[in-house]
N, C-alpha and C. Protein backbone atom coordinates (compact mmCIF):
# COMPACT_ATOMS: atom_id res chain seq x y z
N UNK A 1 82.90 89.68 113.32
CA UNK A 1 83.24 90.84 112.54
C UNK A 1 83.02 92.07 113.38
N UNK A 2 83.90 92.99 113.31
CA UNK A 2 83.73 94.15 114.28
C UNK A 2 83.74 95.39 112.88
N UNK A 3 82.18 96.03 113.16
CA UNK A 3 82.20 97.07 111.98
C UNK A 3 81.93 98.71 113.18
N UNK A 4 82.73 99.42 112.78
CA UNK A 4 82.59 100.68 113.36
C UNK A 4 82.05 102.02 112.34
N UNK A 5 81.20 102.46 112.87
CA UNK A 5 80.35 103.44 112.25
C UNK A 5 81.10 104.76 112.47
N UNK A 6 81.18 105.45 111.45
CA UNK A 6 82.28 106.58 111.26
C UNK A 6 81.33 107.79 110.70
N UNK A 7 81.79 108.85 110.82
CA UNK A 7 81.51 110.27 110.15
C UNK A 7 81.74 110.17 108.51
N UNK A 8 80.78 110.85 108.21
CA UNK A 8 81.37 111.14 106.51
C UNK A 8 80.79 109.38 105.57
N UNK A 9 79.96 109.07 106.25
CA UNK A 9 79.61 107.51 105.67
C UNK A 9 80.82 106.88 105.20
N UNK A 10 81.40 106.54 105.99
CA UNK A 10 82.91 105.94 105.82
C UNK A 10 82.99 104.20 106.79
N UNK A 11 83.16 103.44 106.16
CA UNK A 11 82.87 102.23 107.36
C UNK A 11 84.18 101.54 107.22
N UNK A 12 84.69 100.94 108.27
CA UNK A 12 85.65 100.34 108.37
C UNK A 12 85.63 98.89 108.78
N UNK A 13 85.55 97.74 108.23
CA UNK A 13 85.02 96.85 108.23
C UNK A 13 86.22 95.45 108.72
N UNK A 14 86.02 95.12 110.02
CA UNK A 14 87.50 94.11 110.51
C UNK A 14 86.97 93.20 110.41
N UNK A 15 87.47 91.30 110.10
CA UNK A 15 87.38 90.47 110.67
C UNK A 15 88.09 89.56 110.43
N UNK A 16 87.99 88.22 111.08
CA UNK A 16 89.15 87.14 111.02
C UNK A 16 88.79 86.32 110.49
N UNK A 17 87.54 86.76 109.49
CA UNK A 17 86.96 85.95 108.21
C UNK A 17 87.82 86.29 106.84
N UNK A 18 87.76 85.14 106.24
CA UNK A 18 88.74 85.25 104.71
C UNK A 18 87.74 85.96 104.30
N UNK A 19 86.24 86.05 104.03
CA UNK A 19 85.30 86.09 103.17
C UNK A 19 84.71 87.40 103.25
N UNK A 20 84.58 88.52 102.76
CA UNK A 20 83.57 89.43 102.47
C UNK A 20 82.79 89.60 103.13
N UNK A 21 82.26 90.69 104.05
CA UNK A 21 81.02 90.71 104.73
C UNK A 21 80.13 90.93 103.92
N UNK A 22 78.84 89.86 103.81
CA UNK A 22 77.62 90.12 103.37
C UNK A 22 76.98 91.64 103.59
N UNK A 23 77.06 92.29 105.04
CA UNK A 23 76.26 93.57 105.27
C UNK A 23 76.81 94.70 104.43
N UNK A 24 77.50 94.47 103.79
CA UNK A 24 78.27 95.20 102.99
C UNK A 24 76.67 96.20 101.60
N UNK A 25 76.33 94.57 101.46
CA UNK A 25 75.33 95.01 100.48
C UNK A 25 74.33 95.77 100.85
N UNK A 26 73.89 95.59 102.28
CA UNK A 26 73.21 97.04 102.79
C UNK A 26 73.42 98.23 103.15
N UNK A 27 74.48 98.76 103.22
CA UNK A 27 74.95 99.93 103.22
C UNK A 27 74.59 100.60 101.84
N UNK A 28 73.62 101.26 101.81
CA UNK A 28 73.57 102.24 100.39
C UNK A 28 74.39 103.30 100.15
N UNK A 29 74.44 104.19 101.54
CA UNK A 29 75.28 105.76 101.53
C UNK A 29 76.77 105.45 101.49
N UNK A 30 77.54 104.56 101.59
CA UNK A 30 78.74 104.14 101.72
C UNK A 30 79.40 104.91 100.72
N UNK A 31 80.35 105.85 101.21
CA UNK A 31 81.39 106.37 100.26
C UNK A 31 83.10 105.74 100.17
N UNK A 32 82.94 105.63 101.32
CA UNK A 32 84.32 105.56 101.98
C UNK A 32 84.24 103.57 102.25
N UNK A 33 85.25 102.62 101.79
CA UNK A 33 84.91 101.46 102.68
C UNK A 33 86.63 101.01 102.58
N UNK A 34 87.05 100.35 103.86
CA UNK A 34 88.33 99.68 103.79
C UNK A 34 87.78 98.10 104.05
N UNK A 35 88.26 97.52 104.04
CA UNK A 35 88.06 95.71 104.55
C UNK A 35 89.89 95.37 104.31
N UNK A 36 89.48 94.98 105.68
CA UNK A 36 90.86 94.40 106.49
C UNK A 36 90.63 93.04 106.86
N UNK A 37 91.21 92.00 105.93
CA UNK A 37 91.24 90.79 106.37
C UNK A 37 92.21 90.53 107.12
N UNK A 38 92.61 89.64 108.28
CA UNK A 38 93.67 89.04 109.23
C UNK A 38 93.92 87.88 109.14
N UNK A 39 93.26 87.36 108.47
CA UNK A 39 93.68 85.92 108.27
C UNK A 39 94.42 85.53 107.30
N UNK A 40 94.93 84.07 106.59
CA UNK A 40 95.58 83.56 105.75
C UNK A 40 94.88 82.48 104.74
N UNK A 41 94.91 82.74 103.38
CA UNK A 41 94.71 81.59 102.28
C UNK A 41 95.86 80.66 102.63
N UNK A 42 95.58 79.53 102.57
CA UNK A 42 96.41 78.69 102.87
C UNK A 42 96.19 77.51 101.31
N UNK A 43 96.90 76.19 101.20
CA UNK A 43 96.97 75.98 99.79
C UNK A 43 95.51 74.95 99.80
N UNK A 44 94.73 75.25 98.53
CA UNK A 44 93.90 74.56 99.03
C UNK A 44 92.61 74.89 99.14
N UNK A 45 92.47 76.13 99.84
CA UNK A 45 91.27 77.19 99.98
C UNK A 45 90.53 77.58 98.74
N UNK A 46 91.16 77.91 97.54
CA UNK A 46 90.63 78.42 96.48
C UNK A 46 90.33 79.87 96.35
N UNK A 47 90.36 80.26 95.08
CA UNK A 47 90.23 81.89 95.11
C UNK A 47 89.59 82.71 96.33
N UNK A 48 89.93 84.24 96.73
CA UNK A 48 89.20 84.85 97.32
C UNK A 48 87.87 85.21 96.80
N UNK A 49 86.59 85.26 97.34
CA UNK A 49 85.45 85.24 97.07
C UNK A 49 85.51 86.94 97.11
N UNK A 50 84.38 86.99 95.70
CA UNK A 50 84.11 88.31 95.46
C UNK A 50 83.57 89.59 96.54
N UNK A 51 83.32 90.46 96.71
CA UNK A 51 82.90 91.39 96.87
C UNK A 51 81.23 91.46 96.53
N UNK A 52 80.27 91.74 97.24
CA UNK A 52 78.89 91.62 97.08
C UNK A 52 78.29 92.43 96.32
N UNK A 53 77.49 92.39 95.04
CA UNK A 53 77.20 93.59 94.21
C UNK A 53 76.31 94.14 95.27
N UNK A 54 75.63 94.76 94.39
CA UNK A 54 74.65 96.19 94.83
C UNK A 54 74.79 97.60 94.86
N UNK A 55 73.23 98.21 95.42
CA UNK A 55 73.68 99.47 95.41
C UNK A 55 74.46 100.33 96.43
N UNK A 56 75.06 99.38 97.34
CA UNK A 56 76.30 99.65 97.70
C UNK A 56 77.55 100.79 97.44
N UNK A 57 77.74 99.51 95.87
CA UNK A 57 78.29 100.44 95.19
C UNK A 57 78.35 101.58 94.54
N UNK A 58 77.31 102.17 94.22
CA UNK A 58 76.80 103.21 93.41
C UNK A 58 77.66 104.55 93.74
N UNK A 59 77.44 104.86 95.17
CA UNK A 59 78.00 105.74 95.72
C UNK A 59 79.45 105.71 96.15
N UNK A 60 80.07 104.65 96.22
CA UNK A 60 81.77 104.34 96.63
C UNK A 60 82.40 105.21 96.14
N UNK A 61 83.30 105.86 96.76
CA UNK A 61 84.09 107.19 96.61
C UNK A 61 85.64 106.52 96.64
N UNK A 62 86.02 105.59 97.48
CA UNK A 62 86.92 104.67 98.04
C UNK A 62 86.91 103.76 98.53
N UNK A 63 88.03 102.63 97.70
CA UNK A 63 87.88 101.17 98.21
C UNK A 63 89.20 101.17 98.87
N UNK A 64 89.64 100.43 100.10
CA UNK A 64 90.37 99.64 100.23
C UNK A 64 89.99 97.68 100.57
N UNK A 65 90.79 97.23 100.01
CA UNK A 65 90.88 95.58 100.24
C UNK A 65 91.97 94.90 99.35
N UNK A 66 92.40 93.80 100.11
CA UNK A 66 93.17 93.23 99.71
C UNK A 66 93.39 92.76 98.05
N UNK A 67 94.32 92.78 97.64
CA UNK A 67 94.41 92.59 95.78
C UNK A 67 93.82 91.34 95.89
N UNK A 68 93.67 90.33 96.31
CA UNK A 68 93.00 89.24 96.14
C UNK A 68 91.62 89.35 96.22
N UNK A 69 91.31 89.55 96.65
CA UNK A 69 89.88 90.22 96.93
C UNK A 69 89.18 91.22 95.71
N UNK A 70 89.94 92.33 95.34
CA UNK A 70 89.91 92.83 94.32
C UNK A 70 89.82 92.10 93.17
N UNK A 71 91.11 91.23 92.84
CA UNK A 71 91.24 90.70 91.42
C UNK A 71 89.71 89.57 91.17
N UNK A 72 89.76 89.06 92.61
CA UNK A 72 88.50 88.32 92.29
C UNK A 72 86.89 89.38 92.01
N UNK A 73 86.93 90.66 92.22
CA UNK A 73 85.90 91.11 92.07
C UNK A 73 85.69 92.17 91.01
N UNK A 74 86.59 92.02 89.91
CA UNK A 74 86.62 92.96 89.01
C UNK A 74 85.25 93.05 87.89
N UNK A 75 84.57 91.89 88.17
CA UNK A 75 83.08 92.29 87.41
C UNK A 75 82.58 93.04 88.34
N UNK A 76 81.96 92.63 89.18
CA UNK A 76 81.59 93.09 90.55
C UNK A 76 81.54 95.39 90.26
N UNK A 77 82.96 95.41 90.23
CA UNK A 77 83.33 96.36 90.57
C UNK A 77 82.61 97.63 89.24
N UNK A 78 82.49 97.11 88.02
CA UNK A 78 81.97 97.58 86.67
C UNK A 78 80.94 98.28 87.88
N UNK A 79 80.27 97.94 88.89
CA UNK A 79 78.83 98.69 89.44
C UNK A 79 78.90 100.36 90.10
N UNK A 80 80.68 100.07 90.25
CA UNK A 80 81.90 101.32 91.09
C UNK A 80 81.77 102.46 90.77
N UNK A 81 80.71 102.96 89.71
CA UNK A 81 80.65 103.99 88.80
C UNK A 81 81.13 105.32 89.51
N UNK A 82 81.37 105.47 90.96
CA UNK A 82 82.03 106.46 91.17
C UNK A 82 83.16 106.42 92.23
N UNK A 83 83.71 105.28 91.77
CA UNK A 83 85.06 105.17 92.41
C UNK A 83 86.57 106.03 92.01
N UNK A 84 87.08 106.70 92.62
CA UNK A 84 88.26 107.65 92.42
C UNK A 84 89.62 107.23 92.71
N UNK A 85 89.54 106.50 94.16
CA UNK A 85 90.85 105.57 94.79
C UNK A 85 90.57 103.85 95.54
N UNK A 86 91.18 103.12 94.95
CA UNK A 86 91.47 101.81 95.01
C UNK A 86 93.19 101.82 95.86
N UNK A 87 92.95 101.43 96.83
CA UNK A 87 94.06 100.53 97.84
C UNK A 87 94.16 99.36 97.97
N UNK A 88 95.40 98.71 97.19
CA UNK A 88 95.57 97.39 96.68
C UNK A 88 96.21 97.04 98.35
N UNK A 89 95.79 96.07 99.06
CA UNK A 89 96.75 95.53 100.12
C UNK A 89 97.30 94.36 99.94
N UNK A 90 97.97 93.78 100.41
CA UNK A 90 99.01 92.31 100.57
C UNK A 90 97.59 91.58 100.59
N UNK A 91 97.84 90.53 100.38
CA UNK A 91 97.29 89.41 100.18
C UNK A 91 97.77 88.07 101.20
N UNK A 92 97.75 88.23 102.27
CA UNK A 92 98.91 87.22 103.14
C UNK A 92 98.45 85.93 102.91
N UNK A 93 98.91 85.19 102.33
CA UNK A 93 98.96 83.63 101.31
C UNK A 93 99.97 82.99 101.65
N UNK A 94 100.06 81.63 101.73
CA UNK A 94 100.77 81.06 101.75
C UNK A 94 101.26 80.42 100.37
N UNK A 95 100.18 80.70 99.49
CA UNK A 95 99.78 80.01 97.74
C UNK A 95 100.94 81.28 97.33
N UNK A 96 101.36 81.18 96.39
CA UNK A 96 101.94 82.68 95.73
C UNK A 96 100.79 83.06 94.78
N UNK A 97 100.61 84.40 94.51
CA UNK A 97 99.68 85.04 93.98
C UNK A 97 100.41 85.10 92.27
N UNK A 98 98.89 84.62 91.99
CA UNK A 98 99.11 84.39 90.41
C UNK A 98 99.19 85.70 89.58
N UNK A 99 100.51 86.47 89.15
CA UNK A 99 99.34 87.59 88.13
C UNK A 99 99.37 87.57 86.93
N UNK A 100 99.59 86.09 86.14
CA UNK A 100 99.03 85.73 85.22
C UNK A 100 97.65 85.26 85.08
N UNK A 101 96.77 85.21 86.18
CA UNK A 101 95.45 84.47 86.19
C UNK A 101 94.63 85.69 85.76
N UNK A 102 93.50 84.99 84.94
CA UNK A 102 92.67 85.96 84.55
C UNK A 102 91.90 87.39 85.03
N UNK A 103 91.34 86.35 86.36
CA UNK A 103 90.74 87.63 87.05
C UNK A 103 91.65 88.95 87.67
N UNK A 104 92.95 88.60 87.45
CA UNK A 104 94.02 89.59 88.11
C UNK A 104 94.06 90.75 86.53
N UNK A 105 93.93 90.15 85.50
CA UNK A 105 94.28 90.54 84.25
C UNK A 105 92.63 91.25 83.73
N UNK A 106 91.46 90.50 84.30
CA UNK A 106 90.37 91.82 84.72
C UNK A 106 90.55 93.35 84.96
N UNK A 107 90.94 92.65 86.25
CA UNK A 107 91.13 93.63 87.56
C UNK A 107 92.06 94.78 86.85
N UNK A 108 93.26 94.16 86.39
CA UNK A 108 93.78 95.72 85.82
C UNK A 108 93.37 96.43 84.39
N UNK A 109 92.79 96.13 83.66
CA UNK A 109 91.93 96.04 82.56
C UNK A 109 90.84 97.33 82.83
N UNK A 110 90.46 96.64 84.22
CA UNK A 110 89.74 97.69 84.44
C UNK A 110 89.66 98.51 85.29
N UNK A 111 90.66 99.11 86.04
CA UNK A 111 91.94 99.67 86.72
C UNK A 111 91.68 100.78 86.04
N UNK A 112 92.54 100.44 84.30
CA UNK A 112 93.16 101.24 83.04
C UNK A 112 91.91 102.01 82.97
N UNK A 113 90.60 101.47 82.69
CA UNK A 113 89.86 101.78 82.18
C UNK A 113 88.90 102.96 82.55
N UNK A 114 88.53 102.48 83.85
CA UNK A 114 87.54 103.34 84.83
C UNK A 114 87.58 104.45 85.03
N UNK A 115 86.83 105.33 84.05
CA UNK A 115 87.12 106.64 83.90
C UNK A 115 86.97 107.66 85.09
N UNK A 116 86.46 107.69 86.24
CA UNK A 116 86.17 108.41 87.45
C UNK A 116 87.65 108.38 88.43
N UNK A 117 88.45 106.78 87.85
CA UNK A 117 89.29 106.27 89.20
C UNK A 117 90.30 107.55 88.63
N UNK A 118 91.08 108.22 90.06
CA UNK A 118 92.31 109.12 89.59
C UNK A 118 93.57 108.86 90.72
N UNK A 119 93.43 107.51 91.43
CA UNK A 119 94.39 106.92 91.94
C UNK A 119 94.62 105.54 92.40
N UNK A 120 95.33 104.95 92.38
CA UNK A 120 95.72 103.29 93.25
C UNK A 120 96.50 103.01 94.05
N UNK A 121 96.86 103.06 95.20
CA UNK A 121 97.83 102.44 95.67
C UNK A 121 98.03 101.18 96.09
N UNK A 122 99.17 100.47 95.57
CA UNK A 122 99.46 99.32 96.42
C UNK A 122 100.27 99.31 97.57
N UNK A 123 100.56 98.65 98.87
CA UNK A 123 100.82 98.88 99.88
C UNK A 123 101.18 97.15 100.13
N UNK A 124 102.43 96.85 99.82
CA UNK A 124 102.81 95.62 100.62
C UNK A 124 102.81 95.69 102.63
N UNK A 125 103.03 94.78 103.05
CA UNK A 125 103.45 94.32 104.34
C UNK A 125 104.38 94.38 104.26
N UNK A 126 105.14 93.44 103.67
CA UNK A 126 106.50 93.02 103.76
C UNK A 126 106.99 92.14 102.32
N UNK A 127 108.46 92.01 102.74
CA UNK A 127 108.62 91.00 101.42
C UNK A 127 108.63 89.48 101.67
N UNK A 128 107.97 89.22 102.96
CA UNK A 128 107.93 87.71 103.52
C UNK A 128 107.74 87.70 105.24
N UNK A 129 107.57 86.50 104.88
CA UNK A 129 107.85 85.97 106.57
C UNK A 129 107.15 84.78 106.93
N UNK A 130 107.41 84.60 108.08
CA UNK A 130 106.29 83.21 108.27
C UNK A 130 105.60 83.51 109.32
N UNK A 131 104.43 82.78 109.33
CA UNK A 131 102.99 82.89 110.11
C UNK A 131 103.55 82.12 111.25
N UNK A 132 102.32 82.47 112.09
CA UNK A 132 102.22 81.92 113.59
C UNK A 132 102.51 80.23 113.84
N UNK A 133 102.12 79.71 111.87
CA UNK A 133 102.06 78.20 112.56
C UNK A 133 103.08 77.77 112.12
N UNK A 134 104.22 78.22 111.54
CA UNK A 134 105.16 78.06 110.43
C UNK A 134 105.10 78.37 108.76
N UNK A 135 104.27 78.22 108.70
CA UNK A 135 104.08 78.34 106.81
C UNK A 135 104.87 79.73 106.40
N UNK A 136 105.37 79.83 105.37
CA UNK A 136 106.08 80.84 104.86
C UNK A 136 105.26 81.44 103.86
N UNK A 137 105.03 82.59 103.65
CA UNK A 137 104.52 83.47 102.60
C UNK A 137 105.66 84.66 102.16
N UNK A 138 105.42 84.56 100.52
CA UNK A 138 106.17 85.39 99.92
C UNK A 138 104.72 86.86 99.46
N UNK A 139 105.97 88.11 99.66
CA UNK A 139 104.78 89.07 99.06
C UNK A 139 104.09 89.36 98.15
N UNK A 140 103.35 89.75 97.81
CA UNK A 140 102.79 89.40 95.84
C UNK A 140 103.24 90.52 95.54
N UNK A 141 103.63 91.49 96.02
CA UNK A 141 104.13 92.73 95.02
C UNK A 141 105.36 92.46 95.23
N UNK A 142 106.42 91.90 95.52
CA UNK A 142 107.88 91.52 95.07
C UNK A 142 107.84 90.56 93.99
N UNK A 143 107.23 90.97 92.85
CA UNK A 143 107.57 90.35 91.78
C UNK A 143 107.11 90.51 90.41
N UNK A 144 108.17 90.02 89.40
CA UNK A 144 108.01 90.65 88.18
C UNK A 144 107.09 90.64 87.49
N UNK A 145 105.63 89.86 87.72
CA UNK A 145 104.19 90.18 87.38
C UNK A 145 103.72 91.02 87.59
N UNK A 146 103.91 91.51 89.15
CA UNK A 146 103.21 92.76 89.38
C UNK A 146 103.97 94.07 88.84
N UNK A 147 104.72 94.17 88.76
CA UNK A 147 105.39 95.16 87.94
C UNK A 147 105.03 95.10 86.60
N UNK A 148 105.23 94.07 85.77
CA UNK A 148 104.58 94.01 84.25
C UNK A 148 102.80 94.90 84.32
N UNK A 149 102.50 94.75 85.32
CA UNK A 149 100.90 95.21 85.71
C UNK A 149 100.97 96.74 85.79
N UNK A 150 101.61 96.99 86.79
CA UNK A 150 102.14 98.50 87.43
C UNK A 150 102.76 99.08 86.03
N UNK A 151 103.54 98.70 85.23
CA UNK A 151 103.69 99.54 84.42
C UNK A 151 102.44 99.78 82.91
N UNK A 152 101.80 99.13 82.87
CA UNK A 152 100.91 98.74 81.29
C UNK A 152 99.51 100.19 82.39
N UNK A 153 99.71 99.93 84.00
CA UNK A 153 98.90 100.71 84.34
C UNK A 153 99.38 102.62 84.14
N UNK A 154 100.50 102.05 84.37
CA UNK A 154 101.23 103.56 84.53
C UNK A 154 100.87 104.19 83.45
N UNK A 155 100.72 103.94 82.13
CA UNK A 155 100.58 104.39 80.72
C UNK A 155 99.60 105.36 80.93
N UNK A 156 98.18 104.89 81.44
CA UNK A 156 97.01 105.20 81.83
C UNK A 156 97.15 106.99 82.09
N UNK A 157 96.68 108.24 81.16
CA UNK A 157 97.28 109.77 81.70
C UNK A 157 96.07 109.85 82.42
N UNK A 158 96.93 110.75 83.58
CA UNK A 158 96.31 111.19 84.45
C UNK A 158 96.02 110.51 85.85
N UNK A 159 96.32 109.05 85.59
CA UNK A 159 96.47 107.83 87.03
C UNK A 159 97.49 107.94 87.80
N UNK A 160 97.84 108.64 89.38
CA UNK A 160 98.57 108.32 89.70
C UNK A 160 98.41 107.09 90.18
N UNK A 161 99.78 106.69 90.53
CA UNK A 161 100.07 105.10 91.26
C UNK A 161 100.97 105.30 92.39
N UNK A 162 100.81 104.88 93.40
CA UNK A 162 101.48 105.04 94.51
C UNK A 162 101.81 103.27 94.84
N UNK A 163 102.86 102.92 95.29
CA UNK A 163 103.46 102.02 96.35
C UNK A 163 104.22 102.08 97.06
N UNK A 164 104.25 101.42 98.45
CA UNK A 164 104.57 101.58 99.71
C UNK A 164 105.12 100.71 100.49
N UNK A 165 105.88 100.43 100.62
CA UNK A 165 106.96 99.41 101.55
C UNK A 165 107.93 99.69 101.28
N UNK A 166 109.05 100.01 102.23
CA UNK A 166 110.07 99.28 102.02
C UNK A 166 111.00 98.21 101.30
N UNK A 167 110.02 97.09 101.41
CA UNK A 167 111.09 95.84 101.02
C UNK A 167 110.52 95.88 99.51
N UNK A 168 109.68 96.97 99.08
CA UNK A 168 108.78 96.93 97.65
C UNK A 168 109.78 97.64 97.15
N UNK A 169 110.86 96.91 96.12
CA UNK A 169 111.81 97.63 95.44
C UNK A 169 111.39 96.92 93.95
N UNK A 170 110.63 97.53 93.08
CA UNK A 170 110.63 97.37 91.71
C UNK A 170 111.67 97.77 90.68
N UNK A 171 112.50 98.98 91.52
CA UNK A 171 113.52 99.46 90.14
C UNK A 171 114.12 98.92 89.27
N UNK A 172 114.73 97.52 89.84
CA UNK A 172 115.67 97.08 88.72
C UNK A 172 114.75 95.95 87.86
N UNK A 173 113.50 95.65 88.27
CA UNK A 173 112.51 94.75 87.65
C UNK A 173 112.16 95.53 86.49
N UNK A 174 111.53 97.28 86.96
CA UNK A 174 110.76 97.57 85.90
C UNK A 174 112.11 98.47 84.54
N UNK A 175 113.36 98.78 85.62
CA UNK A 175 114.37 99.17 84.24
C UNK A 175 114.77 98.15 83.47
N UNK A 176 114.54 96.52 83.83
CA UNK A 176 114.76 96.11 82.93
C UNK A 176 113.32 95.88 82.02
N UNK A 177 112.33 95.58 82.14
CA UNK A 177 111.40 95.60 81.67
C UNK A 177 110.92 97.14 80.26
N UNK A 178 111.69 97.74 80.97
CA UNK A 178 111.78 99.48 80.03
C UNK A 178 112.35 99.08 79.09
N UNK A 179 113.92 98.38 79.19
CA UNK A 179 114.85 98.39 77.89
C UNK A 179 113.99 97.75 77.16
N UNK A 180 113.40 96.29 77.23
CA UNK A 180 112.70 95.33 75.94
C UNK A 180 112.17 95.93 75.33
C-alpha cells in the first residue's frame, strides 16, 4: 500500500489490495480521504469488505471510494457525521453489480438522508472492457438500476449530483423512467 501524507489532513490512500486499509482507523484528523483500488472482484470473491469504523470518521469532510466499497459500508458510514461530498467510483468487476442488493439500497437510503452531505458524484471509467487476463467487465453505472437510484436521490432538495463519463449516458433510461 503506498499512503502519501498531504497538506490540509487530506490522505490519499493506493493499493493493489481489494480490501480497505486497516490504518485508516488511526488517522483521527482525517478530513479529506480518497481510496483507490486497482484491482478486480472477480466471480467468486464475495462482497467488498467494509470500511473500518472509528474515530476516523468523526472528522471526514470527504470520501472518495469505489461504490462497492461504499454500498458495503453504509452502517459503517452512520459514524460520517460530518461528511459533505461522497465520490462514487467504478467498481471494476467482472460480477455485474447488483443494485437491487440490500446494502446498495442502505447506501442510498442514507445518501438521501445525511443531513451535512451537500454533494455525490459518480464517476464511471468506462462502459466496459476487458482486463489484462481476458475477463470482460460491464460498468455499473450503465444501467437502469443505477439510474432508478440517481433519480429517488435527485428528489433529495438541496443535493447536488454530479456524473461523469462519457460512455455514462442515462437520458433515455431516466426519460423513460420519468413518464411511469
Amino acid at each position: 500500500m503506498h499512503r502519501a501524507r498531504l497538506p490540509n489532513a487530506l490522505q490519499i490512500l493506493r493499493s493493489r489490495d481489494l480490501d480497505p486499509p486497516a490504518t485508516l482507523a488511526s488517522l483521527t484528523n482525517l478530513q479529506r480521504c480518497y481510496l483507490q483500488r486497482r484491482g478486480q472482484r472477480s466471480p467468486g470473491a464475495g462482497a467488498a469488505p467494509p470500511l473500518p469504523g472509528g474515530p476516523w470518521l468523526r472528522g471526514l469532510r470527504w470520501l472518495g471510494a469505489n461504490i462497492d466499497t461504499l454500498a458495503s459500508s453504509a452502517t459503517v458510514l452512520e459514524e460520517a457525521e460530518s461528511l459533505e461530498f461522497v465520490e462514487a467510483n467504478e467498481a471494476h468487476s467482472t460480477v455485474p453489480f447488483d443494485w437491487r442488493s440490500q446494502p446498495v439500497a442502505m447506501l442510498f437510503t442514507w445518501l438521501a438522508r445525511h443531513s451535512s452531505l451537500a454533494q455525490v458524484s459518480f464517476h464511471g471509467n468506462s462502459s466496459g472492457g476487458t482486463t489484462l487476463l481476458g475477463a470482460t467487465w460491464v460498468s455499473a453505472f450503465d444501467s437502469r438500476g443505477f439510474a432508478v437510484h440517481l433519480m429517488q436521490l435527485g428528489r433529495r432538495p438541496g443535493l447536488q449530483l454530479r456524473c461523469s463519463h462519457s460512455a455514462l449516458d442515462l437520458t433515455p433510461t431516466l426519460l423513460e423512467l420519468m413518464s411511469k
